[in-house]
C-alpha atoms as a PDB file:
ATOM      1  CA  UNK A   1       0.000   0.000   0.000  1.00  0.00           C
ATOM      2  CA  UNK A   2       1.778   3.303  -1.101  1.00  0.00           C
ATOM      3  CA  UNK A   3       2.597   6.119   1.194  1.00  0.00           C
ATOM      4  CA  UNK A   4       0.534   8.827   0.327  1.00  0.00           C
ATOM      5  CA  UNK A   5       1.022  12.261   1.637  1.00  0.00           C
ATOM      6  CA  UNK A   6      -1.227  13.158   4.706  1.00  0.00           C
ATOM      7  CA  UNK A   7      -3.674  15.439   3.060  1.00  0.00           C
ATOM      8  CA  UNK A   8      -4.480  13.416   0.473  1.00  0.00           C
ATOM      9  CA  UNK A   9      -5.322  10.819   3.287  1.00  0.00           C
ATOM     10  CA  UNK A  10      -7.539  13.066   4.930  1.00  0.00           C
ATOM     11  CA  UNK A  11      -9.754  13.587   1.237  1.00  0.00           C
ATOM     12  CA  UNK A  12     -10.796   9.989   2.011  1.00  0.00           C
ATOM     13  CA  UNK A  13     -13.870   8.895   3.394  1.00  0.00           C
ATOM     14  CA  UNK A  14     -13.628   7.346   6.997  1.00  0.00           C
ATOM     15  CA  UNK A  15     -16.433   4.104   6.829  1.00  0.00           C
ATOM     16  CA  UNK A  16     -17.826   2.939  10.070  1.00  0.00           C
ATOM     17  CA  UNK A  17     -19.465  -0.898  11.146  1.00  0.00           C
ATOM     18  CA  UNK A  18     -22.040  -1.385  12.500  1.00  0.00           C
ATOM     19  CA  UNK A  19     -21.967   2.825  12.859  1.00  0.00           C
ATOM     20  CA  UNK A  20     -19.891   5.651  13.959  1.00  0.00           C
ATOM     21  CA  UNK A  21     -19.448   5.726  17.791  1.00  0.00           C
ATOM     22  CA  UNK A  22     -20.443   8.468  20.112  1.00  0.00           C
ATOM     23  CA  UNK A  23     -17.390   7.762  21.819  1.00  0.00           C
ATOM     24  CA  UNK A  24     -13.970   6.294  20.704  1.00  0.00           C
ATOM     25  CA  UNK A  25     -12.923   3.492  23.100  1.00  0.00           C
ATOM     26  CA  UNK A  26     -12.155   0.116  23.142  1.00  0.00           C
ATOM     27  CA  UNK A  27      -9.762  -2.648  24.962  1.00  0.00           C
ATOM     28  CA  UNK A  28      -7.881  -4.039  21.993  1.00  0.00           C
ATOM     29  CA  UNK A  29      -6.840  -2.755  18.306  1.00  0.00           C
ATOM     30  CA  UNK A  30      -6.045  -4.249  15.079  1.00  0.00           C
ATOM     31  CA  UNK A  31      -4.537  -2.746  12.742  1.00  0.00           C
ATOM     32  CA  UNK A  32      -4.744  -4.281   9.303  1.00  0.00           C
ATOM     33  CA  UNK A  33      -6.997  -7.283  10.145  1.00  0.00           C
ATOM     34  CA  UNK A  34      -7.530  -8.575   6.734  1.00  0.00           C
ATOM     35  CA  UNK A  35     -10.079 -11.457   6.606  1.00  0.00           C
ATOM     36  CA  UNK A  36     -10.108 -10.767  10.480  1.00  0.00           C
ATOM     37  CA  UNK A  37      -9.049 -14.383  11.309  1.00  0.00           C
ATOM     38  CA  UNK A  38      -7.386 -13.268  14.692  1.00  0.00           C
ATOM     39  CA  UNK A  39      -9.812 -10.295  14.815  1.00  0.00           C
ATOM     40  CA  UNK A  40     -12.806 -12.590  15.265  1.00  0.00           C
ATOM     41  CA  UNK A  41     -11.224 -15.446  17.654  1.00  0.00           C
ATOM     42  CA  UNK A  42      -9.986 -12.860  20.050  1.00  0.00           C
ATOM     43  CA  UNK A  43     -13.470 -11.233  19.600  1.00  0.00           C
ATOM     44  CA  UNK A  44     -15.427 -14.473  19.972  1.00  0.00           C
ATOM     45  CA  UNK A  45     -12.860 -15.324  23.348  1.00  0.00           C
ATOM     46  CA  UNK A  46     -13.678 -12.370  25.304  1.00  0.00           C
ATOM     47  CA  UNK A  47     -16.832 -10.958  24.820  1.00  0.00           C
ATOM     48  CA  UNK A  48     -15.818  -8.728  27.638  1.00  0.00           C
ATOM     49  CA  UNK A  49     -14.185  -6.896  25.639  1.00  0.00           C
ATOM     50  CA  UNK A  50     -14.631  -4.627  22.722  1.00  0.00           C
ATOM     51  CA  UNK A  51     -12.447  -4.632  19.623  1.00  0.00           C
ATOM     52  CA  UNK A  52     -11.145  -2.281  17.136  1.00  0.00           C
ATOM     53  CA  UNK A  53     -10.475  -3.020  13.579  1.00  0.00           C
ATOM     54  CA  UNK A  54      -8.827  -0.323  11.278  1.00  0.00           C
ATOM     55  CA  UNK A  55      -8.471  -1.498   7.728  1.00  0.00           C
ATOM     56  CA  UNK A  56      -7.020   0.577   4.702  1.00  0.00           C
ATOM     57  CA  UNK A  57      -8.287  -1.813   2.354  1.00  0.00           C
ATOM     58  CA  UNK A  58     -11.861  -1.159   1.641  1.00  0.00           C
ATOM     59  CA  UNK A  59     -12.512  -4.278  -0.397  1.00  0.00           C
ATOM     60  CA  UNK A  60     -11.214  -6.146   2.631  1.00  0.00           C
ATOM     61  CA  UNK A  61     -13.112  -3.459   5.152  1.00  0.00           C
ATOM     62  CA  UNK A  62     -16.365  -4.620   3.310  1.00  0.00           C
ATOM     63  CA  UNK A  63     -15.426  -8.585   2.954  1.00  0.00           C
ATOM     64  CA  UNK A  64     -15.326  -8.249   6.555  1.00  0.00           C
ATOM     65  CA  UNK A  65     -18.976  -7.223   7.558  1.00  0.00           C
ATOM     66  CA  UNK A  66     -20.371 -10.153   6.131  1.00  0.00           C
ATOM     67  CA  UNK A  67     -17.851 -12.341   7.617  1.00  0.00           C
ATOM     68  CA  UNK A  68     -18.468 -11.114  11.632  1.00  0.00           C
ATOM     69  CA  UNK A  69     -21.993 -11.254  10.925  1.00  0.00           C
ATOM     70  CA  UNK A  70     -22.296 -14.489   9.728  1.00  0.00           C
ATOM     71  CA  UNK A  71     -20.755 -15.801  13.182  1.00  0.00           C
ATOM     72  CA  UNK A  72     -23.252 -12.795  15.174  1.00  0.00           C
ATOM     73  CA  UNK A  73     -20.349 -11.279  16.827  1.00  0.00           C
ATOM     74  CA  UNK A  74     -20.888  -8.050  18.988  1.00  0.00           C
ATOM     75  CA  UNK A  75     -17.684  -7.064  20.164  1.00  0.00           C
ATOM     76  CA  UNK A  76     -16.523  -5.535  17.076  1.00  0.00           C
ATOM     77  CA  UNK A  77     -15.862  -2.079  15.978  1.00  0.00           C
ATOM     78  CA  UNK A  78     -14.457  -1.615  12.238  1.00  0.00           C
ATOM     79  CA  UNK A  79     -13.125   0.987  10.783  1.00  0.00           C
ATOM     80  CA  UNK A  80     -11.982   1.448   7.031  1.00  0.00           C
ATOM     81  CA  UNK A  81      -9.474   4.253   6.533  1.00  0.00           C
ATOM     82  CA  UNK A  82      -5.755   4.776   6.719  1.00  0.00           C
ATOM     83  CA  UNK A  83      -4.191   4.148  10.697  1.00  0.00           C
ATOM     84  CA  UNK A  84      -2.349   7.406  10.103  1.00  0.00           C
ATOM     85  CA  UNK A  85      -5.146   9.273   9.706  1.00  0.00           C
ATOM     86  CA  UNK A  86      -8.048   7.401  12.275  1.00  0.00           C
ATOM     87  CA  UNK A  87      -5.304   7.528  15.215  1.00  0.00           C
ATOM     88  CA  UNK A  88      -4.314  10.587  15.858  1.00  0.00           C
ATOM     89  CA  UNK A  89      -8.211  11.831  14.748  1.00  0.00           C
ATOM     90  CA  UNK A  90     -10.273   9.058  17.372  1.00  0.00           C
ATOM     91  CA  UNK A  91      -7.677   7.330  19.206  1.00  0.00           C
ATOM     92  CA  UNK A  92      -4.944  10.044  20.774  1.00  0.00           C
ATOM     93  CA  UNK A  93      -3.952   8.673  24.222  1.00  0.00           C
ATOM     94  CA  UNK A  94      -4.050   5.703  27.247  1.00  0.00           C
ATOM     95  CA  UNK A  95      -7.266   3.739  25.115  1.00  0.00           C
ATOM     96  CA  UNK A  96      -6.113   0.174  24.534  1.00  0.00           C
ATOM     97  CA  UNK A  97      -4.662  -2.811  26.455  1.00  0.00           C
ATOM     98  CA  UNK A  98      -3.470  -4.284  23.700  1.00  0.00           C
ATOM     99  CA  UNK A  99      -2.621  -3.448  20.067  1.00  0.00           C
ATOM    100  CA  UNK A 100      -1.771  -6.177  16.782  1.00  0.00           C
ATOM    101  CA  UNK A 101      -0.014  -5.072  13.388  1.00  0.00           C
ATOM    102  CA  UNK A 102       0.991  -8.373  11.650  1.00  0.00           C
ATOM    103  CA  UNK A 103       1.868  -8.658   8.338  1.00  0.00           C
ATOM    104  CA  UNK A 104       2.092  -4.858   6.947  1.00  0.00           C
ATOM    105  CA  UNK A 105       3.511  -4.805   3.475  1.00  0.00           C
ATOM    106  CA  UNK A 106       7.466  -5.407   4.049  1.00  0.00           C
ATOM    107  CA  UNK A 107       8.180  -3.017   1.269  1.00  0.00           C
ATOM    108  CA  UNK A 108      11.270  -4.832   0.910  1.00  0.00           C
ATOM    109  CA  UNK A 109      13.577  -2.623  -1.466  1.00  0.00           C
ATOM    110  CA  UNK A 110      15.699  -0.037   0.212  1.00  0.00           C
ATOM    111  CA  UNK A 111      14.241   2.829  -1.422  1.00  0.00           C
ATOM    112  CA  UNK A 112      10.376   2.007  -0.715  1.00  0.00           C
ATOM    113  CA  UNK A 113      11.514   1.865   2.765  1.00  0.00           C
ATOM    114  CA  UNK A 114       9.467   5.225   3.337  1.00  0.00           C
ATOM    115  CA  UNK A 115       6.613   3.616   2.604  1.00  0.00           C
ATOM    116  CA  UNK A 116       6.431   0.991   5.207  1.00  0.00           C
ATOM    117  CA  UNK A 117       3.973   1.384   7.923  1.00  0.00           C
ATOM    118  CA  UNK A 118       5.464   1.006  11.438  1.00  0.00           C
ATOM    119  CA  UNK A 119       8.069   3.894  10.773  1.00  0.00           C
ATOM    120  CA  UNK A 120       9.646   5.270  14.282  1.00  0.00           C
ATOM    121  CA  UNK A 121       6.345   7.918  13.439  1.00  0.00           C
ATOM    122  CA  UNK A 122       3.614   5.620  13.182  1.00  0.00           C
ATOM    123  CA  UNK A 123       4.531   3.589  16.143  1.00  0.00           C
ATOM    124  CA  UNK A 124       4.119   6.660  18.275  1.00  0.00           C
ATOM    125  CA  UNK A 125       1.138   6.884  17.270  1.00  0.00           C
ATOM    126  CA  UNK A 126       0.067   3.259  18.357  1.00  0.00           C
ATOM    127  CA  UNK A 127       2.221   3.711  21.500  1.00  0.00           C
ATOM    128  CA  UNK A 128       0.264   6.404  21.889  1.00  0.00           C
ATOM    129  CA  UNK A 129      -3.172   5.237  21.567  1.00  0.00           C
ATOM    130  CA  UNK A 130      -2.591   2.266  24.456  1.00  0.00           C
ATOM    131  CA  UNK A 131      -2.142   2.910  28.113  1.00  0.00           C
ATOM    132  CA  UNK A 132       0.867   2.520  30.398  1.00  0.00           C
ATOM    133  CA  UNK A 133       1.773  -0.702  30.160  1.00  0.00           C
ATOM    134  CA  UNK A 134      -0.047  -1.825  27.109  1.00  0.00           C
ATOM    135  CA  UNK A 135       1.442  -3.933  24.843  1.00  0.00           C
ATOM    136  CA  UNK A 136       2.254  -4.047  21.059  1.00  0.00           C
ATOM    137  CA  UNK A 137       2.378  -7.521  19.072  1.00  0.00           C
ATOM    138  CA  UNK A 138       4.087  -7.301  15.816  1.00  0.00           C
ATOM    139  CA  UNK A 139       4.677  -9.964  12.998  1.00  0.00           C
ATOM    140  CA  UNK A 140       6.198 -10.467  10.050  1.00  0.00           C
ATOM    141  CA  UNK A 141       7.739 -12.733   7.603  1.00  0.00           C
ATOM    142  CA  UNK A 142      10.788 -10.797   6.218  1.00  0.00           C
ATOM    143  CA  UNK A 143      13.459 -10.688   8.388  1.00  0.00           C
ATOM    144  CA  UNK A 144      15.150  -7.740   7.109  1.00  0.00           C
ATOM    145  CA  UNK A 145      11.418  -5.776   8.332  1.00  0.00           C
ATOM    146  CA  UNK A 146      12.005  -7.412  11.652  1.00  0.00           C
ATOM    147  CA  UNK A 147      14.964  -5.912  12.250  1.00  0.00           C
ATOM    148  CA  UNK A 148      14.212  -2.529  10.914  1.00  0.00           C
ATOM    149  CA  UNK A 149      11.430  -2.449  13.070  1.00  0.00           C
ATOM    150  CA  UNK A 150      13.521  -3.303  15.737  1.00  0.00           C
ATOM    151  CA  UNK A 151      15.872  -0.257  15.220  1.00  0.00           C
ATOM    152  CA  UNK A 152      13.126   1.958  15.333  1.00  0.00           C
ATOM    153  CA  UNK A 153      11.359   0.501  18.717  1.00  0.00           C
ATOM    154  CA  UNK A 154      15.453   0.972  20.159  1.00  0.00           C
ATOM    155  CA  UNK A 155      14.864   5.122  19.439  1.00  0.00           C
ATOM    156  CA  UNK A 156      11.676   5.513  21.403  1.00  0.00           C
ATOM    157  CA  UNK A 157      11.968   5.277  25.664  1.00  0.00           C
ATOM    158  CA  UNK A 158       8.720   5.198  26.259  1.00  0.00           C
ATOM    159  CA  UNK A 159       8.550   1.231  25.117  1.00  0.00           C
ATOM    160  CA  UNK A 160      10.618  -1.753  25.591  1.00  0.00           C
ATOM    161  CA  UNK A 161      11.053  -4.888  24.215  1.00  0.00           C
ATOM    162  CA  UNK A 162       9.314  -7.342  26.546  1.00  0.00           C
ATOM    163  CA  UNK A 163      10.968 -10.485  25.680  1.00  0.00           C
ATOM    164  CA  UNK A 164      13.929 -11.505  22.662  1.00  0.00           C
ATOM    165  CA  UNK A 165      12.314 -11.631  19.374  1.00  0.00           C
ATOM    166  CA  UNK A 166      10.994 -14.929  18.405  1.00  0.00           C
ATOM    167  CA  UNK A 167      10.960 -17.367  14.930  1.00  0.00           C
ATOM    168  CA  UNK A 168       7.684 -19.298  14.617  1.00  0.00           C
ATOM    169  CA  UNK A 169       6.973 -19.078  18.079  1.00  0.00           C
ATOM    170  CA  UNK A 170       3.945 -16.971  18.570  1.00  0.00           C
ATOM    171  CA  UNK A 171       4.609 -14.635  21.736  1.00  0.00           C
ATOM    172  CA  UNK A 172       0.738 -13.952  22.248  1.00  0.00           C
ATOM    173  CA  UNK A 173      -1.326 -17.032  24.821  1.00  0.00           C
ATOM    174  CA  UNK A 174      -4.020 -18.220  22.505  1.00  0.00           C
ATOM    175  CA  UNK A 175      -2.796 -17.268  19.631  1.00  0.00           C
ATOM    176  CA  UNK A 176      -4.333 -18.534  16.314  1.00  0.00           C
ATOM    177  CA  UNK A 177      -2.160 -18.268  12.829  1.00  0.00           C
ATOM    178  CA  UNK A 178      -3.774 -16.311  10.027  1.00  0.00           C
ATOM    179  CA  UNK A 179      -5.305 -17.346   6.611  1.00  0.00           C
ATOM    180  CA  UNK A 180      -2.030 -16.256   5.043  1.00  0.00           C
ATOM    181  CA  UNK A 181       0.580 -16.639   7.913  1.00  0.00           C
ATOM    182  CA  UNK A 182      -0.652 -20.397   8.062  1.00  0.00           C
ATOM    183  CA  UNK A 183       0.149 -20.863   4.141  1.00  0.00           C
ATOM    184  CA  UNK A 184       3.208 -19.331   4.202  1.00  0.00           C
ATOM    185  CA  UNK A 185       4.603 -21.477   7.591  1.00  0.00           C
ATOM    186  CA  UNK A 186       3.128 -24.536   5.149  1.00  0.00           C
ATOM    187  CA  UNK A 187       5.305 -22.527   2.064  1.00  0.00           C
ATOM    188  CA  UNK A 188       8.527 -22.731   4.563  1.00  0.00           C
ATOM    189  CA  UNK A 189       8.624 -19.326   5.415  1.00  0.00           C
ATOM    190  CA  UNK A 190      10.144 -18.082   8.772  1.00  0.00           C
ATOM    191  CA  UNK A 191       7.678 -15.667  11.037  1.00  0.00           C
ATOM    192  CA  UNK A 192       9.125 -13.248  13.146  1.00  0.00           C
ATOM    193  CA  UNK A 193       7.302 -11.935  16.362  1.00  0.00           C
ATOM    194  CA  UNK A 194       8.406  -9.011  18.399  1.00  0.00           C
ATOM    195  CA  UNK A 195       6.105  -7.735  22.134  1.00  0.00           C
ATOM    196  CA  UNK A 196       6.533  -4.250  23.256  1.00  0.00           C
ATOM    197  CA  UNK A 197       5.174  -2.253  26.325  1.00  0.00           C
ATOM    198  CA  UNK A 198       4.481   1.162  27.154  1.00  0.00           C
ATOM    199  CA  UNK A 199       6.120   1.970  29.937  1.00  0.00           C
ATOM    200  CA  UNK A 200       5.546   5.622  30.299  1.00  0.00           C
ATOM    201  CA  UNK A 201       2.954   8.382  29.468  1.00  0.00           C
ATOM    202  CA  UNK A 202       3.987   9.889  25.999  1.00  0.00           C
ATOM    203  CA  UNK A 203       4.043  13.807  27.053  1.00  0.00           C
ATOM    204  CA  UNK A 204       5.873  14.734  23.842  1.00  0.00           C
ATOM    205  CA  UNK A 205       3.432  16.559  21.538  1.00  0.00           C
ATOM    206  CA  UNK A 206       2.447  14.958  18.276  1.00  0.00           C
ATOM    207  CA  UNK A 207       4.285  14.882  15.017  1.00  0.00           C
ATOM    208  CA  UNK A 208       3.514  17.256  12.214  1.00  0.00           C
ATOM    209  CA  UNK A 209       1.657  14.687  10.450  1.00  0.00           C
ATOM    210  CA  UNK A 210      -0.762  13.956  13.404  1.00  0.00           C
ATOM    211  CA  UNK A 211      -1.009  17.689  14.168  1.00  0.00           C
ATOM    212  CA  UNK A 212      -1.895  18.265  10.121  1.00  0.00           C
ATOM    213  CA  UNK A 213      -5.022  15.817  10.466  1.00  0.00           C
ATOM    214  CA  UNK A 214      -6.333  17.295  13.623  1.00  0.00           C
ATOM    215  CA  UNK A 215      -6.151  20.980  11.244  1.00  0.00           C
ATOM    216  CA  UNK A 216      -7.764  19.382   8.346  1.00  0.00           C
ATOM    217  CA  UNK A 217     -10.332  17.247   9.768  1.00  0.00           C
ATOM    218  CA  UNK A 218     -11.208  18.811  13.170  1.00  0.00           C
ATOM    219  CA  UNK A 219     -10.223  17.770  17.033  1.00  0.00           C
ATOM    220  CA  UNK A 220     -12.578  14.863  17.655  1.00  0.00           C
ATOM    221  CA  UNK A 221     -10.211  13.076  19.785  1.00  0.00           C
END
């Protein structure tokens, strides 16, 4: 999915299932859910809880309706826009327990690398969004993205790594393999998981970027 610049972002529509909130909260976030495999177990686990789906895709934002329906889950919030832009807009500060990014698009080549997603930028923002001592689950199959996320959790002090890195070892308790990551273990492929906390109220003010969708679209957080 290419970078675009932050105002064209914001031109987007925002889509909302089953509608807009009154109030932006929830317990646990996914970002990038896809056919919501994990989305929907964790859901369907701990109906306790509610759960936030953002998805850029809105072919896969719309698969997904259907999909929760059809197993008359409640527990669900979805969202179809771009992270960059629903974060800093709905989801500011201290909301989450937990938050899931798995699989973004490596964007393997070194010059695409501006267009990966969990830039030192964009996981400020997620920091952001959960509360001390939340916790961020990544995965990946490209080593290379593994690592370069690593560098950029080692720049920010308000996280740490909870545990080493691990290779096909999930680091989340009842965790269930994707559509996808399942065929690729099956294809021989290597997946790389990586836990983070936030250990410390982020008291920093936000990035350009976050302060230029706030301007364009309005304070709603």
């Amino acid at each position: 999915m290419k970078h675009y610049p932050i105002e064209h972002e914001c031109r987007k529509r925002i889509d909302f299932w089953p509608d807009k909130p009154v109030v932006f909260g929830g317990d646990v976030l996914e970002i990038g859910p896809g056919r919501g495999d994990l989305l929907m177990h964790m859901a369907e686990a701990h109906p306790e809880k509610k759960f936030v789906g953002i998805e850029i895709g809105k072919r896969r934002f719309f698969k997904l309706i259907p999909r929760i329906q059809k197993r008359n889950i409640k527990n669900i919030q979805l969202i179809g826009g771009n992270a960059r832009v629903v974060l800093p807009l709905y989801y500011r500060s201290n909301v989450f327990e937990q938050a899931y990014v798995l699989f973004p698009d490596p964007w393997p080549k070194k010059r695409h690398i501006p267009h990966r997603l969990l830039s030192v930028q964009f996981m400020t923002l997620v920091a952001r969004s959960l509360k001390v001592g939340g916790d961020l689950f990544v995965a990946t199959d490209v080593a290379g993205y593994a690592g370069w996320v690593l560098e950029n959790a080692e720049q920010m002090d308000f996280v740490e790594l909870v545990r080493p890195p691990t290779m096909n070892k999930p680091l989340i308790d009842g965790y269930i393999p994707t559509f996808f990551e399942a065929k690729w273990r099956e294809m021989g492929r290597n997946i790389h998981y990586q836990h983070y906390r936030k250990t410390r109220e982020i008291t920093e003010p936000l990035d350009d970027e976050a302060r230029k969708v706030i301007e364009i679209l309005g304070d709603e957080g």
